[in-house]
Protein backbone atom coordinates (compact mmCIF):
# COMPACT_ATOMS: atom_id res chain seq x y z
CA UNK A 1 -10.19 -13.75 13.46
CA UNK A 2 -10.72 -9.77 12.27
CA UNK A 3 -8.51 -6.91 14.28
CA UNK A 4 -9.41 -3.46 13.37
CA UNK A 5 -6.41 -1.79 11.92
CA UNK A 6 -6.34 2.41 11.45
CA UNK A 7 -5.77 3.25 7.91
CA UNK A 8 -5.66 6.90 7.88
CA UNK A 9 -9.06 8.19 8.96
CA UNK A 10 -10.58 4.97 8.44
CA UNK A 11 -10.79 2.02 10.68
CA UNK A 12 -10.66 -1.27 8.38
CA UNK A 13 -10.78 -4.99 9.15
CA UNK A 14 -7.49 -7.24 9.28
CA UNK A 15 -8.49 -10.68 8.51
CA UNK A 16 -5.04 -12.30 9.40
CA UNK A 17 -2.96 -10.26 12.15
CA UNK A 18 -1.10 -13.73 12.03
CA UNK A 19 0.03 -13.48 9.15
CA UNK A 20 1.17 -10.15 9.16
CA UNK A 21 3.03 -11.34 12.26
CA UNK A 22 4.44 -13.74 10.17
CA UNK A 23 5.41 -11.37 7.45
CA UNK A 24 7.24 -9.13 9.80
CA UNK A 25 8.92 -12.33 11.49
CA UNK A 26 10.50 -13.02 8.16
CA UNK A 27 11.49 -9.78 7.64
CA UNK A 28 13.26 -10.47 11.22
CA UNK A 29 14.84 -13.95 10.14
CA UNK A 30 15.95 -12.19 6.78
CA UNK A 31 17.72 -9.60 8.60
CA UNK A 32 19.19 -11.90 11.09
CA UNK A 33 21.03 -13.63 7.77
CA UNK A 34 18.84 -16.24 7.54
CA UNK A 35 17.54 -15.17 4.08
CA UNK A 36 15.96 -18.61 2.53
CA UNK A 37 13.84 -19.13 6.05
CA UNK A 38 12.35 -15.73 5.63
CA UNK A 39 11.60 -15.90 1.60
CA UNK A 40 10.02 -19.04 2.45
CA UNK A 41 7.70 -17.88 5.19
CA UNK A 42 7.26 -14.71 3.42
CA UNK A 43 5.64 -16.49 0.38
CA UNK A 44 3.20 -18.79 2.99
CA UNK A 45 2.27 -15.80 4.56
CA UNK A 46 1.36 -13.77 1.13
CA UNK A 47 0.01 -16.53 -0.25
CA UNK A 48 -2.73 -16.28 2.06
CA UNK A 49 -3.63 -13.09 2.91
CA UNK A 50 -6.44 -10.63 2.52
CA UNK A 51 -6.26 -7.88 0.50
CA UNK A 52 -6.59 -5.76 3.28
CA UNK A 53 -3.66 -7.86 5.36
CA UNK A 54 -1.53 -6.78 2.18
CA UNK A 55 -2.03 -3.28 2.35
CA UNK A 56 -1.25 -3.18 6.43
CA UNK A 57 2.23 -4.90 5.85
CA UNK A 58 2.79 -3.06 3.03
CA UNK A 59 2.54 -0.03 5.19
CA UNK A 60 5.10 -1.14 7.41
CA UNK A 61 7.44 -1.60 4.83
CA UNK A 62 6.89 2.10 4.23
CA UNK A 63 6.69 2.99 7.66
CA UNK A 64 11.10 1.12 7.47
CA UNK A 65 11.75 2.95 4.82
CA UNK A 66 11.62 -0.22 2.36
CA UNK A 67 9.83 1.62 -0.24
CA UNK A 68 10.55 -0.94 -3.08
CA UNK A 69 9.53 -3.72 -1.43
CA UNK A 70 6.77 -2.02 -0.42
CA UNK A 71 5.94 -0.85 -3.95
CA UNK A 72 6.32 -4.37 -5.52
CA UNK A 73 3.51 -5.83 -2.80
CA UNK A 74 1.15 -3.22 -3.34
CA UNK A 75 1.95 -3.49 -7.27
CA UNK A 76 0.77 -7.28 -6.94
CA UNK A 77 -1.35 -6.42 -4.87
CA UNK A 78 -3.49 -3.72 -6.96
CA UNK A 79 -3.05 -6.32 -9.89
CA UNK A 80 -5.00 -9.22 -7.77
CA UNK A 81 -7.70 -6.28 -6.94
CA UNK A 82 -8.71 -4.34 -9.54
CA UNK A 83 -11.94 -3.56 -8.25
CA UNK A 84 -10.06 -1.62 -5.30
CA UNK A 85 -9.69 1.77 -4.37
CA UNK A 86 -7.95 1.17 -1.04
CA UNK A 87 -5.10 -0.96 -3.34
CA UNK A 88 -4.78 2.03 -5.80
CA UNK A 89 -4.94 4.44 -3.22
CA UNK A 90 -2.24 2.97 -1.00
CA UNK A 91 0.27 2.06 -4.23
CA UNK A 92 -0.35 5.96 -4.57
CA UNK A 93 1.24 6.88 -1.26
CA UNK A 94 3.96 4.90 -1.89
CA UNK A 95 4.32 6.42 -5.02
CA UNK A 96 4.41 9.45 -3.37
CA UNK A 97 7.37 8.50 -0.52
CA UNK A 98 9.45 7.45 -3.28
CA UNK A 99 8.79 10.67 -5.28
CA UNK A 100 7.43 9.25 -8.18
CA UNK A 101 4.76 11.60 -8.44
CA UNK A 102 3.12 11.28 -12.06
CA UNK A 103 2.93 7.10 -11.00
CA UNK A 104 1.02 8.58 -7.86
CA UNK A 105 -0.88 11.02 -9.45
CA UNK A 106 -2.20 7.85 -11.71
CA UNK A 107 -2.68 5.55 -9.29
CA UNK A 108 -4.99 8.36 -7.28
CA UNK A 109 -7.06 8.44 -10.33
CA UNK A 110 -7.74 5.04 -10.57
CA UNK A 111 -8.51 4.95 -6.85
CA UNK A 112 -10.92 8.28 -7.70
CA UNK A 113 -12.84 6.27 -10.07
CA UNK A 114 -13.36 3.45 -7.93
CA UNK A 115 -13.88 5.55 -4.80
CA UNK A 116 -17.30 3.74 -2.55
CA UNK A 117 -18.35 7.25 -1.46
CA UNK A 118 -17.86 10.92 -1.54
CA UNK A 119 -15.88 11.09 1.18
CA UNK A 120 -13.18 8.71 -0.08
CA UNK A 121 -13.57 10.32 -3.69
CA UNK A 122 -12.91 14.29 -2.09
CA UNK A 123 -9.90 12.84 0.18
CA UNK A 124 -8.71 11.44 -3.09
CA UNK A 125 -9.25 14.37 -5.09
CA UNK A 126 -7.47 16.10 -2.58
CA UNK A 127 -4.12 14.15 -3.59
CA UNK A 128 -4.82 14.78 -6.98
CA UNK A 129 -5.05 18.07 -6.83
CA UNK A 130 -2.09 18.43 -5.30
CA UNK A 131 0.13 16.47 -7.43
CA UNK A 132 -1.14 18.60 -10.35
CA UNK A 133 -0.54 21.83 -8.81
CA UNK A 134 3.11 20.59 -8.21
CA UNK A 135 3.49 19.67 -12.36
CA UNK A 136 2.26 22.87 -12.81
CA UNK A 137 4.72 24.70 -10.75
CA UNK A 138 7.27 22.34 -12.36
CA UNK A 139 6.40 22.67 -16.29
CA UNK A 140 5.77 26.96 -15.26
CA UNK A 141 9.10 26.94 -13.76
């Protein structure tokens, strides 16, 4: 079963829904005190998901303010998909909530270079450009 998920301005495929169902139902039993349940449904449920699937409940992590979690998935997750600009790209944001701009500013060059068209590679840029800009104003004072 696909669901079409909004990532930004892009509309991309979730493979599992169910699982991310699952992964948020853990995160449930977990804070309901039930913490072994929920680490074992969590791993089940990562075990088998997309890439994609990943990302999305990696984003609600961030959307709860569970930035290190969050971080830690997409870390894996970038690690199991080199190849992807949407896993670099998304480990960027993260990098950005939790203020860690110069990992963001790397992990938005990685997802530059891997970039599938101009349009992803200028939104990208974008990012990078900012995060420079803000060294700058840091090292000029």
């Amino acid at each position: 079963m696909e669901t079409m998920a909004t990532h930004g301005s892009r509309q991309v495929a979730v493979t599992h829904p169910d699982r991310i169902d699952a992964l948020i139902e853990a995160d449930a039993l977990e804070l309901c005190g039930n913490v072994e349940a929920a680490d074992r449904l969590r791993k089940r449920s990562i075990a088998g998901a997309s890439e994609v699937d990943l990302n999305c409940y990696a984003y609600t992590l961030l959307w709860r303010n569970r930035i290190d979690r969050a971080i830690s998935l997409l870390e894996d997750n970038a690690a199991a998909h080199p190849d992807s600009w949407n896993a670099y790209d998304s480990l960027a944001e993260a990098h950005v909530q939790n203020g860690d701009l110069a990992r963001a500013l790397v992990n938005y060059t990685l997802a530059a270079r891997l970039a599938p068209d101009g349009e992803q590679y200028a939104r990208i840029m974008r990012h990078v450009e900012e995060l420079q800009a803000k060294f700058a104003q840091v090292a000029g004072g």
